[in-house]
PDB file of N, CA and C in Angstrom:
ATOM      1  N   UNK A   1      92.495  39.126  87.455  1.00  0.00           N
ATOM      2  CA  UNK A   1      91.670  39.034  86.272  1.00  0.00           C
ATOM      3  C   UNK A   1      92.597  38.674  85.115  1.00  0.00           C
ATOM      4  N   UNK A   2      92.739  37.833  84.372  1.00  0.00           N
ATOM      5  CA  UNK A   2      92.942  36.989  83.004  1.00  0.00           C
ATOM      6  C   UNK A   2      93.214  37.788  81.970  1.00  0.00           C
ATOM      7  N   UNK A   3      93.820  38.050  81.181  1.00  0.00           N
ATOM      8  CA  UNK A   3      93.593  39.074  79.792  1.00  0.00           C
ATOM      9  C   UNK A   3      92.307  38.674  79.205  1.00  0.00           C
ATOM     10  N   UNK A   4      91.685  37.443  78.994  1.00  0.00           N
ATOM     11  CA  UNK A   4      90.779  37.242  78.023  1.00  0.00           C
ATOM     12  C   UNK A   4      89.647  38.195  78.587  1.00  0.00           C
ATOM     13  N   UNK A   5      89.494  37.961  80.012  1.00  0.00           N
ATOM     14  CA  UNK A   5      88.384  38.938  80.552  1.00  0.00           C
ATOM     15  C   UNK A   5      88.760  40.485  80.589  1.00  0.00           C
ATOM     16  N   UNK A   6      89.839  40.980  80.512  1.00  0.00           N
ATOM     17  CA  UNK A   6      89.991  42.220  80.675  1.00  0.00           C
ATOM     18  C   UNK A   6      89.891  42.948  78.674  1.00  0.00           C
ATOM     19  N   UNK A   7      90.154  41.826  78.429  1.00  0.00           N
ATOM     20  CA  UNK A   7      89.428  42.195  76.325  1.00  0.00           C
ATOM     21  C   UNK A   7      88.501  41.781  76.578  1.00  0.00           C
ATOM     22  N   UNK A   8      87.616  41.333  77.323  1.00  0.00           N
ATOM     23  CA  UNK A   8      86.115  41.235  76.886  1.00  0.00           C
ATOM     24  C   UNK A   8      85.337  42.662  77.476  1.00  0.00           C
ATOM     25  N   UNK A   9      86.042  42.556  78.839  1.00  0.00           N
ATOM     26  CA  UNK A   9      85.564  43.924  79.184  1.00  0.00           C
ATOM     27  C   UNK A   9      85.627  45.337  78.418  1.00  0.00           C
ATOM     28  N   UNK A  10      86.940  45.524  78.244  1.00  0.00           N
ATOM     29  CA  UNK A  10      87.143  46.541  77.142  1.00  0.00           C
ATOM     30  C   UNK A  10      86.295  46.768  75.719  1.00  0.00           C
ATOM     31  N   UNK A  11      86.625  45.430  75.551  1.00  0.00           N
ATOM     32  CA  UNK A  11      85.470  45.771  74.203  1.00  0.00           C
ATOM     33  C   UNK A  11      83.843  46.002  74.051  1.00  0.00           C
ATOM     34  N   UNK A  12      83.655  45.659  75.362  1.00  0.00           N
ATOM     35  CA  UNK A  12      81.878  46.011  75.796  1.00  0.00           C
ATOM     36  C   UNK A  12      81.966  47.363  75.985  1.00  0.00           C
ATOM     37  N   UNK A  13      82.968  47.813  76.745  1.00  0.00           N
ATOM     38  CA  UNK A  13      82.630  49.096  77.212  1.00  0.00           C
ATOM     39  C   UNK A  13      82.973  49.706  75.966  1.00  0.00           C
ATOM     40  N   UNK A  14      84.132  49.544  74.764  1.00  0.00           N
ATOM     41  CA  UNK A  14      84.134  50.248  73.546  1.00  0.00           C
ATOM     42  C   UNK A  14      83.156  50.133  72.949  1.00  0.00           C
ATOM     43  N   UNK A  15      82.017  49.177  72.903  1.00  0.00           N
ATOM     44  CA  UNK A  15      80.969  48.747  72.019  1.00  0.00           C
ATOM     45  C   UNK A  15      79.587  49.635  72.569  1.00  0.00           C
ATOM     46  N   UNK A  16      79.586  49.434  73.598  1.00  0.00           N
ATOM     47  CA  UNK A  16      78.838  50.716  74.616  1.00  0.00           C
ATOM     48  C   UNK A  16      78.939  52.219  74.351  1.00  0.00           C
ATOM     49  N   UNK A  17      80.451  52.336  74.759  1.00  0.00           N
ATOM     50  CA  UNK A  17      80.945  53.744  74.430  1.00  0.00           C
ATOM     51  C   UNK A  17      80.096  54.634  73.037  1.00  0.00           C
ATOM     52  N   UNK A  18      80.697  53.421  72.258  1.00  0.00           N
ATOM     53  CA  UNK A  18      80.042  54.097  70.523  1.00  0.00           C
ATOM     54  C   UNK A  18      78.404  54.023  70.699  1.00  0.00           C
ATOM     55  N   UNK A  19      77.593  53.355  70.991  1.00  0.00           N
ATOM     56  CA  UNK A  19      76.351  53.231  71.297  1.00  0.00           C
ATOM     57  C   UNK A  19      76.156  54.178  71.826  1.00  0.00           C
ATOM     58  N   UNK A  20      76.688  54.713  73.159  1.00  0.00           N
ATOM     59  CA  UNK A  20      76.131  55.963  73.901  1.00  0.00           C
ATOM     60  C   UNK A  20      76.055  56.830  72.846  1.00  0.00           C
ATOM     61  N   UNK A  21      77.376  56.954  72.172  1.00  0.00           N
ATOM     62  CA  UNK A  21      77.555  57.999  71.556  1.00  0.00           C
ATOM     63  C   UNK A  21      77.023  58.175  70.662  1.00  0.00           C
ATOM     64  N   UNK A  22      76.255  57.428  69.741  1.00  0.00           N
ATOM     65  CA  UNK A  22      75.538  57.582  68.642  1.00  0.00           C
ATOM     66  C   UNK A  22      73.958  57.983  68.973  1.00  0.00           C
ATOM     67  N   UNK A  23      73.780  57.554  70.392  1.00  0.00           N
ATOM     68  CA  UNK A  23      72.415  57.793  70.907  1.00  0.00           C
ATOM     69  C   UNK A  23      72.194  59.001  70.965  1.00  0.00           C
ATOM     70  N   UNK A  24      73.345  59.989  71.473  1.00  0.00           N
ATOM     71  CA  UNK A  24      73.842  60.991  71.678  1.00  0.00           C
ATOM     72  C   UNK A  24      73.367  61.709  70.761  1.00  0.00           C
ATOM     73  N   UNK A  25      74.295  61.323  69.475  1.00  0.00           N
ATOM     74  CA  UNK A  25      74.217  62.628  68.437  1.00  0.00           C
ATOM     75  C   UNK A  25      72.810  62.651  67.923  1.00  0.00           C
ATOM     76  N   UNK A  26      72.060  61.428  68.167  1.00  0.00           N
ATOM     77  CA  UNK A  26      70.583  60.988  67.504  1.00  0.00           C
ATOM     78  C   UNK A  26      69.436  61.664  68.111  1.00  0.00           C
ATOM     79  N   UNK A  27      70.198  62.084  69.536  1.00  0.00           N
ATOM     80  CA  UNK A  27      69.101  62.768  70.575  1.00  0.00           C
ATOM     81  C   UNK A  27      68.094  61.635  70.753  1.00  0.00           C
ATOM     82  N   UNK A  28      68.472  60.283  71.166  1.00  0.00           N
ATOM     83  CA  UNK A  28      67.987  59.593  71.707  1.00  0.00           C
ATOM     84  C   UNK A  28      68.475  59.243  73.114  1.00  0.00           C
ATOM     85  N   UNK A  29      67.733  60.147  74.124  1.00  0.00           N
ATOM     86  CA  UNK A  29      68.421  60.065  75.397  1.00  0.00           C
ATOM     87  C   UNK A  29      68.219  59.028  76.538  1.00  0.00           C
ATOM     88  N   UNK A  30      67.230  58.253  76.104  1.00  0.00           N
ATOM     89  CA  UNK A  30      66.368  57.121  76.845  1.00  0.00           C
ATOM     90  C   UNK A  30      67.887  56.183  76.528  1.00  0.00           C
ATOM     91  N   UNK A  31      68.293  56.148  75.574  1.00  0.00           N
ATOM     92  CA  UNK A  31      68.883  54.903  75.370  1.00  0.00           C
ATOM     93  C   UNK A  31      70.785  55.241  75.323  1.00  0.00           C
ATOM     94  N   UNK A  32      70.686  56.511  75.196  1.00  0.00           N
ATOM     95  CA  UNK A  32      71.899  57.436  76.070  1.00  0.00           C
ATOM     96  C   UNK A  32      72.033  56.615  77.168  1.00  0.00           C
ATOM     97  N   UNK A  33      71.129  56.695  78.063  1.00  0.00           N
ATOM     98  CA  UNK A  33      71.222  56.611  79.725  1.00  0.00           C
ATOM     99  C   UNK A  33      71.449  55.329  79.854  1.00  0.00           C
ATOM    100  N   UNK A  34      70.719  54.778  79.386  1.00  0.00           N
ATOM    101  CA  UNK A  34      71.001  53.323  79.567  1.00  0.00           C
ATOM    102  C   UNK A  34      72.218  52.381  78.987  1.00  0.00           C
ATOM    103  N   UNK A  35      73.113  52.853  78.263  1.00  0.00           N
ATOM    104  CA  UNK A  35      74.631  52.573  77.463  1.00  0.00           C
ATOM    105  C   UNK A  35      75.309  52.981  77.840  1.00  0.00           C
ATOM    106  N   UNK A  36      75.335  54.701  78.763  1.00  0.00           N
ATOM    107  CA  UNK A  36      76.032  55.452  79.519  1.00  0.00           C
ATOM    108  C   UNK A  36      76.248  54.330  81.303  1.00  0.00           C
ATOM    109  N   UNK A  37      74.890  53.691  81.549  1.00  0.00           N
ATOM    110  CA  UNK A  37      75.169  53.471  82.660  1.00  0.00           C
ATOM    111  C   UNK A  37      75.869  51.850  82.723  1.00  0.00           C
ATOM    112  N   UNK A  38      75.587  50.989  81.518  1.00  0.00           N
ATOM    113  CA  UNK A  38      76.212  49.820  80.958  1.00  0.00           C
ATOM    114  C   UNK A  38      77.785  50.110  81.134  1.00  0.00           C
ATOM    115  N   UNK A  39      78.106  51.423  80.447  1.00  0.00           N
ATOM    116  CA  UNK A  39      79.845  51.358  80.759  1.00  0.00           C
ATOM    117  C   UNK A  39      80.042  52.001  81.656  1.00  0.00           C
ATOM    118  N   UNK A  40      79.225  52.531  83.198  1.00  0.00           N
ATOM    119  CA  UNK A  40      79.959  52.650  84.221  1.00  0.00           C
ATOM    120  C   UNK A  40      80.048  51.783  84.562  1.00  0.00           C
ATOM    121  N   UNK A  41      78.802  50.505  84.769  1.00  0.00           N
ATOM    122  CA  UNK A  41      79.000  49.123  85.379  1.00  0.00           C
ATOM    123  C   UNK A  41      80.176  48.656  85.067  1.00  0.00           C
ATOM    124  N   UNK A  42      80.307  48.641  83.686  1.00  0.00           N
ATOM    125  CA  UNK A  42      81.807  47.826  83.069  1.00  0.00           C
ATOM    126  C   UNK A  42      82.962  48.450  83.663  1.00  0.00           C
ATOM    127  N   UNK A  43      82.535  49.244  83.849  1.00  0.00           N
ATOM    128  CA  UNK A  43      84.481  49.969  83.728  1.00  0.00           C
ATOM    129  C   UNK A  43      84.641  49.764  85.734  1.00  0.00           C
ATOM    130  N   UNK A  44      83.272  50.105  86.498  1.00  0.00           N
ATOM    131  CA  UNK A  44      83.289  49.391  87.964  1.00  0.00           C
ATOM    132  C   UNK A  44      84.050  47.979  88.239  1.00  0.00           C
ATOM    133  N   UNK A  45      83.319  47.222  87.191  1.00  0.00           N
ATOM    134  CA  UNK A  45      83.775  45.745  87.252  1.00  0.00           C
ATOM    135  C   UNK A  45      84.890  45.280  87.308  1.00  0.00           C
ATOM    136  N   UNK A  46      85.989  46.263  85.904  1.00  0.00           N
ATOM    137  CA  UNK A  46      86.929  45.987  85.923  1.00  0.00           C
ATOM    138  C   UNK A  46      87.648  46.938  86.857  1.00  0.00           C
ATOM    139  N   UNK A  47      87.566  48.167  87.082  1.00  0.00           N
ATOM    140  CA  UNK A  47      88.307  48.899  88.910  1.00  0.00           C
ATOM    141  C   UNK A  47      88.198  47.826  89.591  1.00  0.00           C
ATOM    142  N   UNK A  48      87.025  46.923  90.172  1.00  0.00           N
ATOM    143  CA  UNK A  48      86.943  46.116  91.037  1.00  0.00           C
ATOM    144  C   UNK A  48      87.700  45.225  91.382  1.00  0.00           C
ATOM    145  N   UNK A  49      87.928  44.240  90.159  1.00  0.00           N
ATOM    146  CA  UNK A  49      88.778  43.266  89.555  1.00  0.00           C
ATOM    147  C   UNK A  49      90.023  43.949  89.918  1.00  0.00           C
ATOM    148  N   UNK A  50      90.757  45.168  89.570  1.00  0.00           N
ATOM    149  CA  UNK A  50      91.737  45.302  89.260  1.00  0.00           C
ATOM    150  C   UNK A  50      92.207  45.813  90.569  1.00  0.00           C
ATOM    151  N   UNK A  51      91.676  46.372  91.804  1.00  0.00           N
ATOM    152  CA  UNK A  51      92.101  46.567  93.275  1.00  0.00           C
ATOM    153  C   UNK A  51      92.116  45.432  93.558  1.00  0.00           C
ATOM    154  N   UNK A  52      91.104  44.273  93.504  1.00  0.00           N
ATOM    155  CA  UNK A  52      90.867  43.531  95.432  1.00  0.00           C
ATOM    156  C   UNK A  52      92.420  42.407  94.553  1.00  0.00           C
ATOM    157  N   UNK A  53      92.724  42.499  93.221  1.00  0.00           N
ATOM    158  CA  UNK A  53      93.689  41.218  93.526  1.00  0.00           C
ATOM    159  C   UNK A  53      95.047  41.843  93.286  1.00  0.00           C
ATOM    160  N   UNK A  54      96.315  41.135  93.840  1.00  0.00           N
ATOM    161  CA  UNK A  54      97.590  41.801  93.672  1.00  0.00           C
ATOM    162  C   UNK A  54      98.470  40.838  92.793  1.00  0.00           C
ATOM    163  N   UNK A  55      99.419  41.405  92.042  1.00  0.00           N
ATOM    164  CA  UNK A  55      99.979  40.447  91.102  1.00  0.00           C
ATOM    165  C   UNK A  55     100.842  39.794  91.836  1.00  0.00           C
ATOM    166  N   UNK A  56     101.231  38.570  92.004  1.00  0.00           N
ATOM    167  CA  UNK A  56     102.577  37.514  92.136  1.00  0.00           C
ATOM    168  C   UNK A  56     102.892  36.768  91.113  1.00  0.00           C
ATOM    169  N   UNK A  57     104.255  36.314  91.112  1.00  0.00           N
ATOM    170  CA  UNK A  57     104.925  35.480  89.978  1.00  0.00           C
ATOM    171  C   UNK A  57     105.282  34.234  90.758  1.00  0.00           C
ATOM    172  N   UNK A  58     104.495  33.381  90.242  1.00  0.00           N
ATOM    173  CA  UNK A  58     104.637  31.885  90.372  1.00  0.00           C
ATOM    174  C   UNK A  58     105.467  30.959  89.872  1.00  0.00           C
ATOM    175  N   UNK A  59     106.401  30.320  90.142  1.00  0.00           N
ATOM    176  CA  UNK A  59     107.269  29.051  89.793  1.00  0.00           C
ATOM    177  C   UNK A  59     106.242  28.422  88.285  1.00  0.00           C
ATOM    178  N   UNK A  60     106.945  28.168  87.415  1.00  0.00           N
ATOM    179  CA  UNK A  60     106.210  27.706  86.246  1.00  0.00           C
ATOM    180  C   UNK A  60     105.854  26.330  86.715  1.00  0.00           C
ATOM    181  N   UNK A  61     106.390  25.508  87.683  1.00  0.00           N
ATOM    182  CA  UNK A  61     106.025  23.856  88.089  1.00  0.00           C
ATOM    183  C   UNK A  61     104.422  24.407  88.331  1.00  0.00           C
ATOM    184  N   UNK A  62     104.681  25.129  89.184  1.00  0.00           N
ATOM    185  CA  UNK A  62     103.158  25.299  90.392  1.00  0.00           C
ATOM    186  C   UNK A  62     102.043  26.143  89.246  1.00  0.00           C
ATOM    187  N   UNK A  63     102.291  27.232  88.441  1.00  0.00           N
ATOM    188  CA  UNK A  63     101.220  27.865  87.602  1.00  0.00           C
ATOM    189  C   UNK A  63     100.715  26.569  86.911  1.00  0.00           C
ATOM    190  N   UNK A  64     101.559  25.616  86.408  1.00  0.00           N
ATOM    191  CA  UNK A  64     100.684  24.614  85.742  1.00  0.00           C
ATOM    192  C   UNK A  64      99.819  23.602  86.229  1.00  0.00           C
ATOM    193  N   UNK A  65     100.103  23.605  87.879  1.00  0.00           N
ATOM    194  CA  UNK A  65      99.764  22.666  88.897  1.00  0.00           C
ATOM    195  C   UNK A  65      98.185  23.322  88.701  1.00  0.00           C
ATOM    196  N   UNK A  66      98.651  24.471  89.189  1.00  0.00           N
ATOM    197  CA  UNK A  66      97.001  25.211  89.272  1.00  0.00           C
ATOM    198  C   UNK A  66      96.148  25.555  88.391  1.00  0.00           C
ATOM    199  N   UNK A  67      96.992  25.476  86.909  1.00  0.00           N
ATOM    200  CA  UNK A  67      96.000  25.847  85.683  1.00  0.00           C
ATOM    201  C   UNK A  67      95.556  23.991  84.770  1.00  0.00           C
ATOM    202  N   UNK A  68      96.183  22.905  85.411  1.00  0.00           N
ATOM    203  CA  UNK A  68      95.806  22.026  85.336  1.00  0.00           C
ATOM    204  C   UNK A  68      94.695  21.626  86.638  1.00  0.00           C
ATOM    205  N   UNK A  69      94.932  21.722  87.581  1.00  0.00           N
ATOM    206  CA  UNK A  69      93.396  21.280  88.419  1.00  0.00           C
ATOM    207  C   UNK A  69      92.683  22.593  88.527  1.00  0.00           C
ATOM    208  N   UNK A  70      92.632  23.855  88.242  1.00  0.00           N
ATOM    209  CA  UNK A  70      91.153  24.330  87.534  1.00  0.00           C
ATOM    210  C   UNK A  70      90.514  23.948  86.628  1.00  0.00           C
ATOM    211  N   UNK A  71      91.708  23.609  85.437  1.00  0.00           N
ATOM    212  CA  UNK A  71      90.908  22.095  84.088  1.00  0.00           C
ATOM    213  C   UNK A  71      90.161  21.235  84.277  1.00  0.00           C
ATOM    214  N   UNK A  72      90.585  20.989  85.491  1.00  0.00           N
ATOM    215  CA  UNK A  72      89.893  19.690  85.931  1.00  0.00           C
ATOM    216  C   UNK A  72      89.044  19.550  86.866  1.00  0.00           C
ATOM    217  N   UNK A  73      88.661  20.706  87.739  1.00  0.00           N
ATOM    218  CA  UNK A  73      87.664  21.167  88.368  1.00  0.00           C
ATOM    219  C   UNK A  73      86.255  21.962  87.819  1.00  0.00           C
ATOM    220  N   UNK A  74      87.012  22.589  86.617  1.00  0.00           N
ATOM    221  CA  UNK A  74      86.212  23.625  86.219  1.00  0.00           C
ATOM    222  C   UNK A  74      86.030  24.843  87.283  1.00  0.00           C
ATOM    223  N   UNK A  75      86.786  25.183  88.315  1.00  0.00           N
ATOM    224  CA  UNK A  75      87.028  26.214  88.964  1.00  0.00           C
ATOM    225  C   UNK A  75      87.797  27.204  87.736  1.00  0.00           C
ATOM    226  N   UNK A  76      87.314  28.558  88.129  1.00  0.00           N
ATOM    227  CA  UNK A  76      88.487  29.600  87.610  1.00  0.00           C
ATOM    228  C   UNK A  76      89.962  29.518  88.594  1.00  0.00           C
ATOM    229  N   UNK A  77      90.909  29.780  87.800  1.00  0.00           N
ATOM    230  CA  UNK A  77      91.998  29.984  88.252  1.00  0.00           C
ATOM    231  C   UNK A  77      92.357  30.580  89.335  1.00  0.00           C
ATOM    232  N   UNK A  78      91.818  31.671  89.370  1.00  0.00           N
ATOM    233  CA  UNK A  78      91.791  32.056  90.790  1.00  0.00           C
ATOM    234  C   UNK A  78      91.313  31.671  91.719  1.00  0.00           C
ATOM    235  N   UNK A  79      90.426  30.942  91.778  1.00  0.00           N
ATOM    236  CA  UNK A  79      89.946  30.444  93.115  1.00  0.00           C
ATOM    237  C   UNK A  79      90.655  29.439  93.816  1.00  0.00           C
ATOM    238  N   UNK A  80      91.057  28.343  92.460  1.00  0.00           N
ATOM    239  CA  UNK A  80      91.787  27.122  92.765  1.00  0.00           C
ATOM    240  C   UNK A  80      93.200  27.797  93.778  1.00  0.00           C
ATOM    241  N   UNK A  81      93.732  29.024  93.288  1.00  0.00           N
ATOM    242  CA  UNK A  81      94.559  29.647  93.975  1.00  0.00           C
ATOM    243  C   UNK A  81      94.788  29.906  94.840  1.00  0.00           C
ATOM    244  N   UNK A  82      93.384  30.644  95.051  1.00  0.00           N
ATOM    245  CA  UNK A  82      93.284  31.674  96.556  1.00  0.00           C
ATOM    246  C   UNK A  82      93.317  30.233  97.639  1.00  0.00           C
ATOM    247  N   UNK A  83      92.232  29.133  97.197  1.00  0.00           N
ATOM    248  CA  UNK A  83      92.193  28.046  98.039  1.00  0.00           C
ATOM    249  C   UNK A  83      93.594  26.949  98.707  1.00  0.00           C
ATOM    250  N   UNK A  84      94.539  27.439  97.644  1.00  0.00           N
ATOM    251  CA  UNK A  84      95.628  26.427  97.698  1.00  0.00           C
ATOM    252  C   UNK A  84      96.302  27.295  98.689  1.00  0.00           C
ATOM    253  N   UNK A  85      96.350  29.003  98.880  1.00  0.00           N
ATOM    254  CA  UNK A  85      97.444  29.339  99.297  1.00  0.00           C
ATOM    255  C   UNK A  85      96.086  29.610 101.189  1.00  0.00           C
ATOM    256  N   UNK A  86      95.170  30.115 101.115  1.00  0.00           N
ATOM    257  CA  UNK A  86      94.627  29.098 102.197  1.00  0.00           C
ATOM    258  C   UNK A  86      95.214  28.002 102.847  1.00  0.00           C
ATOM    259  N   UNK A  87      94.946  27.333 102.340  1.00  0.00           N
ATOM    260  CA  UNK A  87      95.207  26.149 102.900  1.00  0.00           C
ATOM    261  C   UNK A  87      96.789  25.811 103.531  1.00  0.00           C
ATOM    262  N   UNK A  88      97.738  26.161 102.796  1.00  0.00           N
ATOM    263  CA  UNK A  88      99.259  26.532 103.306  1.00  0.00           C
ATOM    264  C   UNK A  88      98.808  26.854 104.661  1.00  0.00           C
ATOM    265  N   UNK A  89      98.217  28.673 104.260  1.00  0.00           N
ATOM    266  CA  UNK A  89      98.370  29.515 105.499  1.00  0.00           C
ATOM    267  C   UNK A  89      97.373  28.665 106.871  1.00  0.00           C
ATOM    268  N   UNK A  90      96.701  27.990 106.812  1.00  0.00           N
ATOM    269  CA  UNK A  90      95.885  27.217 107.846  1.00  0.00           C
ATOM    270  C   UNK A  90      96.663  26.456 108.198  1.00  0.00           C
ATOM    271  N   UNK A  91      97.571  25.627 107.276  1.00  0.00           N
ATOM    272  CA  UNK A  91      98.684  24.731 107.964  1.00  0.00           C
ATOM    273  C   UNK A  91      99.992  25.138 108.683  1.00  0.00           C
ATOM    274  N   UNK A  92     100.161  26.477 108.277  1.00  0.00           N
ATOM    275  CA  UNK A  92     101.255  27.444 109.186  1.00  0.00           C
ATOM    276  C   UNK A  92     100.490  27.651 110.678  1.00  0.00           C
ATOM    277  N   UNK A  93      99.044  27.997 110.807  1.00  0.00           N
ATOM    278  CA  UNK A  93      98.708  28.216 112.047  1.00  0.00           C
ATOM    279  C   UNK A  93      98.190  27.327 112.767  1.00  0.00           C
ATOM    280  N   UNK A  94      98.356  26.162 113.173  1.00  0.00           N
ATOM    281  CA  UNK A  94      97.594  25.042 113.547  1.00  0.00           C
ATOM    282  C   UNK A  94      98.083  25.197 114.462  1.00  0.00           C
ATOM    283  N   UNK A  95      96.504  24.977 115.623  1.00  0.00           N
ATOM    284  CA  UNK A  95      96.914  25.442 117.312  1.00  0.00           C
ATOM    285  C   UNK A  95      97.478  23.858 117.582  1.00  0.00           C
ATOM    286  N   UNK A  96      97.996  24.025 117.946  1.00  0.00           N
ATOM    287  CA  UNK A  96      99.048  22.752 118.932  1.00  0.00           C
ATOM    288  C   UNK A  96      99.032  22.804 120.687  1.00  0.00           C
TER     289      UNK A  96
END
């Protein structure tokens, strides 16, 4: 996950957070529940995000390889990734 998405996330769930909380002190509990359950989703999303991927450090030639043809795909970065290093690993196992 990107920093830009991990500040967007954060700030929903801070923007949420205060919402719950004002619902809270207002004793408006209908809308408690529903801001309360907005930032479990969020904060799920980003746990989610933040297990299934692992960090590596990439050669600066190749990060630009890949952050230029997601430009140009309009793929996210990661995918263009996951697909490139695929594709390696399919060419390491080729039955012969």
């Amino acid at each position: 996950m990107d920093v830009t998405t991990r500040v967007f996330i954060a700030l929903g769930v801070a923007v949420a957070a205060v919402g719950a909380l004002d619902a809270a002190l207002g004793d408006d509990w209908d809308l408690f529940a529903v801001l309360a359950l907005v930032v479990s989703l969020q904060i799920a999303v980003w746990a989610r995000q933040r297990v299934s991927r692992r960090n590596v450090t990439l050669r600066p030639d190749l990060a630009h390889w890949l952050d230029d043809r997601a430009h140009a795909t309009g793929e996210p970065f990661d995918d263009v990734l996951d697909r490139a290093v695929a594709t390696y690993q399919h060419g390491l196992h080729v039955d012969r």
